[in-house]
Structure formats: C-alpha cells, structure tokens
PDB file of N, CA and C in Angstrom:
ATOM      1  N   UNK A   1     -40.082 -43.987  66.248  1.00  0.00           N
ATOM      2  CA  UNK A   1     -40.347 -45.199  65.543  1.00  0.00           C
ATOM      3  C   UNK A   1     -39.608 -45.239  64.214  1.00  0.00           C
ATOM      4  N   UNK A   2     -39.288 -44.134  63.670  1.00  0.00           N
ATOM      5  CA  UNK A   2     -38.691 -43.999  62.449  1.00  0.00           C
ATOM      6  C   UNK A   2     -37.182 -45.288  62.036  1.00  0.00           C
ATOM      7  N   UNK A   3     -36.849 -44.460  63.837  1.00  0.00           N
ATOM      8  CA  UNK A   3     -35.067 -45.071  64.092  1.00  0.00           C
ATOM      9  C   UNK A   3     -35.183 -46.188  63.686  1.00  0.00           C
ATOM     10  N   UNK A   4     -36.463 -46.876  64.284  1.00  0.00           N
ATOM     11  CA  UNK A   4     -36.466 -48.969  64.182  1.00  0.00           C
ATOM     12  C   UNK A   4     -36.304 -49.222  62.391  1.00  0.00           C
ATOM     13  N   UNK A   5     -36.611 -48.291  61.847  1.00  0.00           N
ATOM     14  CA  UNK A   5     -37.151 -49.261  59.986  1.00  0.00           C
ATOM     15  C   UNK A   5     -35.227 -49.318  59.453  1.00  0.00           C
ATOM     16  N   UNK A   6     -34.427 -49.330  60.279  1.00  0.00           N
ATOM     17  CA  UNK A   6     -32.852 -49.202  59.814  1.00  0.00           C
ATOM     18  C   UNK A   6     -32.142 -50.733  59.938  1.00  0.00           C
ATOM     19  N   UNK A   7     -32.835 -51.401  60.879  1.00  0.00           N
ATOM     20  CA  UNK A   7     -33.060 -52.405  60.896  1.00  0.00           C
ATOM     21  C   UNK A   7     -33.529 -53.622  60.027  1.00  0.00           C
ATOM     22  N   UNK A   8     -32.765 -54.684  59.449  1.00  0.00           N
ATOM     23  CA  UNK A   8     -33.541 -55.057  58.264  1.00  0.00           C
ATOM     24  C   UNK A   8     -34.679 -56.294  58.783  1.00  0.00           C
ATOM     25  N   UNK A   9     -34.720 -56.768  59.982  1.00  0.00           N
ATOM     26  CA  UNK A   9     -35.700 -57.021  60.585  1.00  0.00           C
ATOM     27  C   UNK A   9     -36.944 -56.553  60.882  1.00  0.00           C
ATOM     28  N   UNK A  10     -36.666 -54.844  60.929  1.00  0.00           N
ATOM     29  CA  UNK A  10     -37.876 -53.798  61.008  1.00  0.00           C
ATOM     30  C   UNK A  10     -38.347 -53.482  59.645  1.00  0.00           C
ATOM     31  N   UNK A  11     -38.453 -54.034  58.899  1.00  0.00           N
ATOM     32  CA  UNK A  11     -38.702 -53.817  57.321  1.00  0.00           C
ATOM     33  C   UNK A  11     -40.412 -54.213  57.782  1.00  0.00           C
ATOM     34  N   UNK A  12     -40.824 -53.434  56.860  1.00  0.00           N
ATOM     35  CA  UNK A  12     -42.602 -53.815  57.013  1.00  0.00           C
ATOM     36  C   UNK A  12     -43.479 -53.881  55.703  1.00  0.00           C
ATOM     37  N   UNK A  13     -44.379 -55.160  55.500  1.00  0.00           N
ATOM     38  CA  UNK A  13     -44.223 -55.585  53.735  1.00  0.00           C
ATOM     39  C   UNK A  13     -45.700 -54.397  53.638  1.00  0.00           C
ATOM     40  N   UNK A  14     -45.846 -54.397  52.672  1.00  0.00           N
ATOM     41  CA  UNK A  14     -46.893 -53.396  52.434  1.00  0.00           C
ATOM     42  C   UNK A  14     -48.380 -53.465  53.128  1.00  0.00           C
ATOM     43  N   UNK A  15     -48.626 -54.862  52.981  1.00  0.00           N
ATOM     44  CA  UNK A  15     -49.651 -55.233  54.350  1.00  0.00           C
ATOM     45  C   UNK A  15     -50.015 -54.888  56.133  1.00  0.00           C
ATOM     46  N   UNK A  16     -48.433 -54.665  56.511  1.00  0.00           N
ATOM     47  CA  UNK A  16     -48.223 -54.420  57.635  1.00  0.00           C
ATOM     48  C   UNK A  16     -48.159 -52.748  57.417  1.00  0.00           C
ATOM     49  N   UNK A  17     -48.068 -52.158  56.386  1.00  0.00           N
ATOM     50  CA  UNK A  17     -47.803 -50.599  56.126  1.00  0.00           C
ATOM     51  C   UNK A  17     -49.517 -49.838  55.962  1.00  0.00           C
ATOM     52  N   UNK A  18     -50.193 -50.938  54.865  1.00  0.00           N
ATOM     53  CA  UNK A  18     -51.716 -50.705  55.365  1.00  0.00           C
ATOM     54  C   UNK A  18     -52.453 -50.915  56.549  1.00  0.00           C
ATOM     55  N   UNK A  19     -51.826 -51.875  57.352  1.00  0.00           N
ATOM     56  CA  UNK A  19     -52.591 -52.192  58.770  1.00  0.00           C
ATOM     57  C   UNK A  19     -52.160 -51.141  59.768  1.00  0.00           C
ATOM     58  N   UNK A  20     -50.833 -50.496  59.459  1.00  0.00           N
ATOM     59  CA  UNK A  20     -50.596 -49.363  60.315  1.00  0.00           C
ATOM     60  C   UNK A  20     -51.179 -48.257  60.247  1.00  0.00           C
ATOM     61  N   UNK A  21     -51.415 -48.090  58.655  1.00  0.00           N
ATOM     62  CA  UNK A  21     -52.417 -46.951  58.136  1.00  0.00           C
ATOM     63  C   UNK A  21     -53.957 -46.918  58.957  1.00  0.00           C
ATOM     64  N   UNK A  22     -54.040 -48.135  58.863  1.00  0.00           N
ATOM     65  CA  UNK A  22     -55.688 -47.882  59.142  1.00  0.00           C
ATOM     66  C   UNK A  22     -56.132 -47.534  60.755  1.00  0.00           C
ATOM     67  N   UNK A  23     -54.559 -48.216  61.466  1.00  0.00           N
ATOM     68  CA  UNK A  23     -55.339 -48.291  62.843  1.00  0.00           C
ATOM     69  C   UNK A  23     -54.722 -46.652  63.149  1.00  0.00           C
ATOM     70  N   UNK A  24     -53.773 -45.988  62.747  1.00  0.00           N
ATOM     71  CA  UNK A  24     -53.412 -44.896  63.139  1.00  0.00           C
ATOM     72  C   UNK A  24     -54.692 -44.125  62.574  1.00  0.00           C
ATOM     73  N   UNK A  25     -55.357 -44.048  61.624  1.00  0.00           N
ATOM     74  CA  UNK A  25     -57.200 -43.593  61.427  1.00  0.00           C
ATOM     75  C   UNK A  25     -58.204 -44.111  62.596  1.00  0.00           C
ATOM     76  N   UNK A  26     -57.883 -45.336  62.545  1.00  0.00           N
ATOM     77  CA  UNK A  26     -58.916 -45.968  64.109  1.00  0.00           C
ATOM     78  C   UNK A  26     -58.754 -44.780  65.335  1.00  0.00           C
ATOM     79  N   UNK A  27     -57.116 -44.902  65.448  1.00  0.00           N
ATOM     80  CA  UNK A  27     -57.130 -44.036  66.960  1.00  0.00           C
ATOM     81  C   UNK A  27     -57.457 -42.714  66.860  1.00  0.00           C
ATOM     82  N   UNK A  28     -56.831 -42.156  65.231  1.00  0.00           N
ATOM     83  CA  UNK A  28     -57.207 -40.716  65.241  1.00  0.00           C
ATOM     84  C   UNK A  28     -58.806 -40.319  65.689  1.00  0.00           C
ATOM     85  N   UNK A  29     -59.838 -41.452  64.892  1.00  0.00           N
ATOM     86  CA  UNK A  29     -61.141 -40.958  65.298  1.00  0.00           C
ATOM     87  C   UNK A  29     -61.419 -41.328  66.592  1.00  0.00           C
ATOM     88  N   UNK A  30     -60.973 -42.273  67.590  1.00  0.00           N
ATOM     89  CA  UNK A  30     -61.420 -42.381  69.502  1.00  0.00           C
ATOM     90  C   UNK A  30     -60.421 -41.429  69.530  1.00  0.00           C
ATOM     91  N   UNK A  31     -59.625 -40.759  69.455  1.00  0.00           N
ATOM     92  CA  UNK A  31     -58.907 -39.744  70.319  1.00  0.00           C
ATOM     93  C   UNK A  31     -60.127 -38.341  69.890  1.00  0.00           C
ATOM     94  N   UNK A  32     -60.491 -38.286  68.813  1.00  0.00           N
ATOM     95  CA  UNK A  32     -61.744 -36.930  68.003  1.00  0.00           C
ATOM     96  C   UNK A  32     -62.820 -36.997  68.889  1.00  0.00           C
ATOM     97  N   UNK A  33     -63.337 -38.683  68.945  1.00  0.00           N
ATOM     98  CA  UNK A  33     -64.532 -38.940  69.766  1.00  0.00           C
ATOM     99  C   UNK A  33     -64.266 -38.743  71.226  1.00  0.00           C
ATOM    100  N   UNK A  34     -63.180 -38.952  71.644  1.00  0.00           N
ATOM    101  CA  UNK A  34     -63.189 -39.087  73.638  1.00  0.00           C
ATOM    102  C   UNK A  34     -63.873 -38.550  74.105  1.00  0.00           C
ATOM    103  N   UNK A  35     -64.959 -38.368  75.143  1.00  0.00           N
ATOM    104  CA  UNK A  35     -65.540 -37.389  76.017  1.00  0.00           C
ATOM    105  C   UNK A  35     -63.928 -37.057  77.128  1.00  0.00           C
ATOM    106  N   UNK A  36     -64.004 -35.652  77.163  1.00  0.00           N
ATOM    107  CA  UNK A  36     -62.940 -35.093  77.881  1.00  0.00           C
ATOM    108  C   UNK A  36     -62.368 -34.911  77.410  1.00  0.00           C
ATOM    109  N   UNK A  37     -61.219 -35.212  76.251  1.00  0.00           N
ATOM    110  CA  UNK A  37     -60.207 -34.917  75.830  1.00  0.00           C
ATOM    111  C   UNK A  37     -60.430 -33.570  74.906  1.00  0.00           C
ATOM    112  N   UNK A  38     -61.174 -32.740  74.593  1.00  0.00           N
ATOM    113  CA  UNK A  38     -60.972 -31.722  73.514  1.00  0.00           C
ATOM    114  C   UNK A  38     -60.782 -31.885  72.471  1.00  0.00           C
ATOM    115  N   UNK A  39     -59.849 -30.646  71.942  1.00  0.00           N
ATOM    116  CA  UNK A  39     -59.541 -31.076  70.421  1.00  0.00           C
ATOM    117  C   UNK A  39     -58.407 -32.304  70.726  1.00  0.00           C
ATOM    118  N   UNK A  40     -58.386 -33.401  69.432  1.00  0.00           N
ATOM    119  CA  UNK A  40     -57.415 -33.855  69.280  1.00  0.00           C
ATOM    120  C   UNK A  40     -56.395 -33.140  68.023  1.00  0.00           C
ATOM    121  N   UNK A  41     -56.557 -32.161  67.950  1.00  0.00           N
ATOM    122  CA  UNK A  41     -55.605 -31.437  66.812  1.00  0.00           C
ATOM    123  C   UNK A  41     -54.134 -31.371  66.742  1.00  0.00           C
ATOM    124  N   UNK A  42     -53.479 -31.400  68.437  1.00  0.00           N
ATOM    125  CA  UNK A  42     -52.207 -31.107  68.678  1.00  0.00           C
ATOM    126  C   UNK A  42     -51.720 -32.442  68.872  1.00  0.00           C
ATOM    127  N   UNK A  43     -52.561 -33.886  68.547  1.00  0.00           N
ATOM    128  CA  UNK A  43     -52.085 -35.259  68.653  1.00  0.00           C
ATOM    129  C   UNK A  43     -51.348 -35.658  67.520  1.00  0.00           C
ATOM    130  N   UNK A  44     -50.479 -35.932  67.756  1.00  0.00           N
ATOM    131  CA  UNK A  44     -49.363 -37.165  66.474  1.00  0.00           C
ATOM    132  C   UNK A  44     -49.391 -38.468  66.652  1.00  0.00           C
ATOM    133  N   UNK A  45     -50.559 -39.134  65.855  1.00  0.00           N
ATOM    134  CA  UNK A  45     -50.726 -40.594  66.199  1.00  0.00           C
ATOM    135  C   UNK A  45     -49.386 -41.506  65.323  1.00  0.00           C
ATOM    136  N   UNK A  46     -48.638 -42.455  65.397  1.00  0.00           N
ATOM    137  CA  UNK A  46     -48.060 -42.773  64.349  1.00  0.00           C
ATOM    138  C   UNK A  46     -47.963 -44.741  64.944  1.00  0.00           C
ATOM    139  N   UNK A  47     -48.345 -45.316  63.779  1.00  0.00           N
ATOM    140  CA  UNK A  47     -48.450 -46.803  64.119  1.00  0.00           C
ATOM    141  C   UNK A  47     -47.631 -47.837  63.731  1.00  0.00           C
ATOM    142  N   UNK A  48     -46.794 -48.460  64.430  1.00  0.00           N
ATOM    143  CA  UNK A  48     -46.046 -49.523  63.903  1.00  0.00           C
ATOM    144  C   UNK A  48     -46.123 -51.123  64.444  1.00  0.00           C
ATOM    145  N   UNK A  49     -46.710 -51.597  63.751  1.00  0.00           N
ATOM    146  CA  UNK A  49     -46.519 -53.148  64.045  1.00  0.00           C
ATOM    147  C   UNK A  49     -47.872 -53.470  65.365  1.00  0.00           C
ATOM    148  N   UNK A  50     -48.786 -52.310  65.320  1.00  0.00           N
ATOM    149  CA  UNK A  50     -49.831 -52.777  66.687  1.00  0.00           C
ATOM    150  C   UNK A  50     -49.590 -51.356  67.820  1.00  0.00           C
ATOM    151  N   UNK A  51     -48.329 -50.981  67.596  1.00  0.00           N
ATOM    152  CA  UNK A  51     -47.306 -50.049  68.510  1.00  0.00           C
ATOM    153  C   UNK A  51     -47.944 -49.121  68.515  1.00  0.00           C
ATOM    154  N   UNK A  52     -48.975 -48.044  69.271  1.00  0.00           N
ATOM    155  CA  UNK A  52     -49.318 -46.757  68.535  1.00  0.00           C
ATOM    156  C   UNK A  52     -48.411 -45.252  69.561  1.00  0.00           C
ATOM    157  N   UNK A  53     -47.860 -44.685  68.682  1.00  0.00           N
ATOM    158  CA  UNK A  53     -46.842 -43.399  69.211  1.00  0.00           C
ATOM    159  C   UNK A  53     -48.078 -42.270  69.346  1.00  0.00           C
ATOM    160  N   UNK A  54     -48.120 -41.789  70.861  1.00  0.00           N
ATOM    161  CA  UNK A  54     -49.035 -40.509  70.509  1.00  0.00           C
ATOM    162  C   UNK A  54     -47.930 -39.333  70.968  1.00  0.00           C
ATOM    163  N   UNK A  55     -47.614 -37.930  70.393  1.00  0.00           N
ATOM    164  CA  UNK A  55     -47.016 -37.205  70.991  1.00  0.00           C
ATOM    165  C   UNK A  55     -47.695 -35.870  70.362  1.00  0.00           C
ATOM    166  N   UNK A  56     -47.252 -34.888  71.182  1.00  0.00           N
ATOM    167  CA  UNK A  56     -47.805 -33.437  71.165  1.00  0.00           C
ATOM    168  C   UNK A  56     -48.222 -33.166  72.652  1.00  0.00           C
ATOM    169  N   UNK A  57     -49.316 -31.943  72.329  1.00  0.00           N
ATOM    170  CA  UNK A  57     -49.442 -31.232  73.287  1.00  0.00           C
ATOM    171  C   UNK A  57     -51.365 -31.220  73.084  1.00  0.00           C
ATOM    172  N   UNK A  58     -51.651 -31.440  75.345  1.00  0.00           N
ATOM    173  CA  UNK A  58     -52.817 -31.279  75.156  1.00  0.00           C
ATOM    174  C   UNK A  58     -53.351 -30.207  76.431  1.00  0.00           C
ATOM    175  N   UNK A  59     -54.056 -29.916  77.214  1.00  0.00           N
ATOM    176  CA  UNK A  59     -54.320 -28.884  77.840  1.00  0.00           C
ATOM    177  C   UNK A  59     -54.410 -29.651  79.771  1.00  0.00           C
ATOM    178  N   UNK A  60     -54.284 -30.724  79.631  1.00  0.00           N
ATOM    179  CA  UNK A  60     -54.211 -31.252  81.201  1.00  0.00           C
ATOM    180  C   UNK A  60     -53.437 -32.405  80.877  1.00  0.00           C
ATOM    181  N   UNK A  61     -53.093 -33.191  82.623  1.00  0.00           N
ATOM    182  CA  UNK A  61     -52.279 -34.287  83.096  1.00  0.00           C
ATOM    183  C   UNK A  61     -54.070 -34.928  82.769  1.00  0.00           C
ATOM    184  N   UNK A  62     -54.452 -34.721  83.135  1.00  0.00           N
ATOM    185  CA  UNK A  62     -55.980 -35.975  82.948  1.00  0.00           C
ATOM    186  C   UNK A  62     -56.485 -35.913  81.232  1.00  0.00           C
ATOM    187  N   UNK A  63     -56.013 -35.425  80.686  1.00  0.00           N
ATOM    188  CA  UNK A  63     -55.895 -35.208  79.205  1.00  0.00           C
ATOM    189  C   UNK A  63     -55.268 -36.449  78.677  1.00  0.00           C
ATOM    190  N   UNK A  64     -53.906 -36.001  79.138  1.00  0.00           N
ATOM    191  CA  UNK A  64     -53.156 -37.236  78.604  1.00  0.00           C
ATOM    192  C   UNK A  64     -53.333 -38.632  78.615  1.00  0.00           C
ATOM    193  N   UNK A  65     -54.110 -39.147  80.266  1.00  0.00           N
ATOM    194  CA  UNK A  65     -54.156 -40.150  80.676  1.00  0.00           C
ATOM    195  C   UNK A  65     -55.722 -40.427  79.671  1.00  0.00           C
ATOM    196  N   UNK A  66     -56.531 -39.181  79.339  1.00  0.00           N
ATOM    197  CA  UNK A  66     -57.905 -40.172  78.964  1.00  0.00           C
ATOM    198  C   UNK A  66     -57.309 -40.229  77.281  1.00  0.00           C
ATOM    199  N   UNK A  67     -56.307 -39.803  76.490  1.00  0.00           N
ATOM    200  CA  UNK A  67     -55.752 -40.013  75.299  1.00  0.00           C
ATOM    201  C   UNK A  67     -55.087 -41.122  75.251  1.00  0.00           C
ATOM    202  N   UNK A  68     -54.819 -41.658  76.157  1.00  0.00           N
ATOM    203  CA  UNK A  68     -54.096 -43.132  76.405  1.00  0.00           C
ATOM    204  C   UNK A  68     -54.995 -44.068  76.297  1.00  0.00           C
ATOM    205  N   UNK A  69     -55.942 -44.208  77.205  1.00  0.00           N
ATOM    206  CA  UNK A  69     -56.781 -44.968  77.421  1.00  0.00           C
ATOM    207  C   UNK A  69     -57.838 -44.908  76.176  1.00  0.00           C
ATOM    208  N   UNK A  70     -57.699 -44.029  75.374  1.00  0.00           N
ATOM    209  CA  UNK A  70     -58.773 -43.886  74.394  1.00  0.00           C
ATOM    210  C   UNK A  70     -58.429 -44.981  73.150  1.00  0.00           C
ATOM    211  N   UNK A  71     -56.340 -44.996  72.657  1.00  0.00           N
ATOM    212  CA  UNK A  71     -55.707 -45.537  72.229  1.00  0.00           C
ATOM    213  C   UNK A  71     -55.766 -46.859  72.553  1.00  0.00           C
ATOM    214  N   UNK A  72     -55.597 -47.772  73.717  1.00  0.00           N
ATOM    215  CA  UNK A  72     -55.633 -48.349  74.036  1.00  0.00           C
ATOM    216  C   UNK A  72     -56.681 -49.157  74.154  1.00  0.00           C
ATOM    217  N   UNK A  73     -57.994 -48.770  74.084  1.00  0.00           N
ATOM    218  CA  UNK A  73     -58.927 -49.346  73.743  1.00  0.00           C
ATOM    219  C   UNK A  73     -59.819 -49.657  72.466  1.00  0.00           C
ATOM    220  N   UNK A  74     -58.428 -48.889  71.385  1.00  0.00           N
ATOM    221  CA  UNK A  74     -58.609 -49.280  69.526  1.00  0.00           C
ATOM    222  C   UNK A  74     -58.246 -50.835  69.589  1.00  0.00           C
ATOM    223  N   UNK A  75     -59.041 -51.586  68.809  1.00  0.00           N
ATOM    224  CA  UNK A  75     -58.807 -53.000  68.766  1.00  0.00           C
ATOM    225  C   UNK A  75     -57.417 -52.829  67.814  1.00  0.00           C
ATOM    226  N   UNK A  76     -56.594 -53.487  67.724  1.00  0.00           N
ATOM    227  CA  UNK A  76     -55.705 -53.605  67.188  1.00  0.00           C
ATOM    228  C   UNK A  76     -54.053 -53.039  67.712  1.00  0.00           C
ATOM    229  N   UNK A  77     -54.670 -52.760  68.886  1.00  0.00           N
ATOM    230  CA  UNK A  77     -53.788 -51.890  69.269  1.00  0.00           C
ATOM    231  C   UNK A  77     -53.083 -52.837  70.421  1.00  0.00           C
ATOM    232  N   UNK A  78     -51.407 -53.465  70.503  1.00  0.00           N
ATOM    233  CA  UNK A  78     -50.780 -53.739  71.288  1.00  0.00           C
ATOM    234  C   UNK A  78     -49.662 -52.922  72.391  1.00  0.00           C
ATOM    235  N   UNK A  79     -50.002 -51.610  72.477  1.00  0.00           N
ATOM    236  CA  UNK A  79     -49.535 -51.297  73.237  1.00  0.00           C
ATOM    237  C   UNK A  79     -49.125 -49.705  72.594  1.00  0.00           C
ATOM    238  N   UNK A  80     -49.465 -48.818  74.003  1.00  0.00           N
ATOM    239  CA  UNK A  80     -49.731 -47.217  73.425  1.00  0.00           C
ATOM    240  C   UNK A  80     -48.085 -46.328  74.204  1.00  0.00           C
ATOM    241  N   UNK A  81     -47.445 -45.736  73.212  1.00  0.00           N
ATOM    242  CA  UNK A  81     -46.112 -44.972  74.099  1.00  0.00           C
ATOM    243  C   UNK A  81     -46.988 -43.693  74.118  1.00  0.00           C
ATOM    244  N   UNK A  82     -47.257 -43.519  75.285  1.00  0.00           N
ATOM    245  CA  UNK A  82     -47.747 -42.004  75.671  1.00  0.00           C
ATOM    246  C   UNK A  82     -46.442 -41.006  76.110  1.00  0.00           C
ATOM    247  N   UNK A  83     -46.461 -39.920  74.473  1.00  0.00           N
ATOM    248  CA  UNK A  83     -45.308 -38.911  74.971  1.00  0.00           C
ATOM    249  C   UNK A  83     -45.729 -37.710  74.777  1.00  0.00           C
ATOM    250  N   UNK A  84     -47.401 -37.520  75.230  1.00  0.00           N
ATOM    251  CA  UNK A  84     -48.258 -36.451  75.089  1.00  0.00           C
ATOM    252  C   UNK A  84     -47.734 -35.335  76.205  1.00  0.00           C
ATOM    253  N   UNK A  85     -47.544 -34.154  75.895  1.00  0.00           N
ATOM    254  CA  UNK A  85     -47.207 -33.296  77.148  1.00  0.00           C
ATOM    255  C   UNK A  85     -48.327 -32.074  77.597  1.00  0.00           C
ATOM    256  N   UNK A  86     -48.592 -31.572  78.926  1.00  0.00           N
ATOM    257  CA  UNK A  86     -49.612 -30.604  79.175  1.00  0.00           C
ATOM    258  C   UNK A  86     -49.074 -29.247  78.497  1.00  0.00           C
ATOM    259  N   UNK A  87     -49.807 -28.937  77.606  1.00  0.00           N
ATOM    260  CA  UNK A  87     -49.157 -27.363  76.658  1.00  0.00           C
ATOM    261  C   UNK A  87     -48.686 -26.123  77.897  1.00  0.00           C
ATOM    262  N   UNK A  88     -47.671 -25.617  77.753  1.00  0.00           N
ATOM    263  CA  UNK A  88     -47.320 -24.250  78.953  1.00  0.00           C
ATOM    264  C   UNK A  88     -48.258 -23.519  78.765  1.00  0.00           C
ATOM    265  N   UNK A  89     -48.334 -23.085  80.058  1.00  0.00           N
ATOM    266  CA  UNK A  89     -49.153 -21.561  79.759  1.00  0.00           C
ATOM    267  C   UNK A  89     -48.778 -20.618  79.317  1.00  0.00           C
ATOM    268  N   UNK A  90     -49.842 -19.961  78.582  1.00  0.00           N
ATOM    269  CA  UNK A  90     -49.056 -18.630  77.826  1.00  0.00           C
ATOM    270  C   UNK A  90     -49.107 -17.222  78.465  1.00  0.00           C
TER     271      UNK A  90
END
C-alpha cells in the first residue's frame, strides 16, 4: 500500500489518515477477539482508504480464512487483501 501514496491522486488529507488509524485498531481488536484464530501477534493490519492489508504469519489455512472474515466484518471496511501465510514448521 505504501507504493500507491506516489501517486498524487493517492494523497490522503489528514481525515482520511485518522479514519485509517482507527479502523486498522477496529480490526486489530476482531482479529484479538476471533474465536479460533489465536494469537493475533504475527498480524500486520495496515488501512488505506476502507482497504485493510493483513500480512504475516498464522498457524493454519483455516486461520487465515477466519482472519479474513474477522476483517471483513469491521464496519468500515471495503474490502480485505489477505496475504496472511501458514508459519513453516520448525
């Protein structure tokens, strides 16, 4: 999401910089709360424009999918890029 702000169309006025703030807090706490998902510790929520980026590492394929759906059901939220991956085994 970084790449897009190079763009002077992707410019975001400070309003849109607090509304990203808050909902990337919204999702952080339903991804904390999920039943199933574990820790959310290894999640990178990051929010642009409604957009929410989740990436890292979590411990299952059904992990990922209930971290999506957890995102996705933050009001404010237009649409979730799930680039969460299942952590290797060690």
């Amino acid at each position: 999401m970084a790449g897009c702000a190079s763009s002077p169309e992707a410019k975001r006025t400070v309003g849109e910089t607090s509304e990203d703030a808050a909902l990337t807090a919204k999702v952080k706490t339903a991804l904390a709360t999920a039943a199933g998902l574990g820790t959310a510790a290894n999640v990178n929520v990051q929010s642009y424009r409604g957009v929410v980026q989740l990436n890292g590492f979590v411990g299952s394929q059904e992990q990922i999918q209930r971290a999506g759906d957890a995102a996705r059901a933050v009001e404010g939220v237009s649409k979730v890029e799930n680039n969460l991956q299942v952590k290797p085994a060690s």
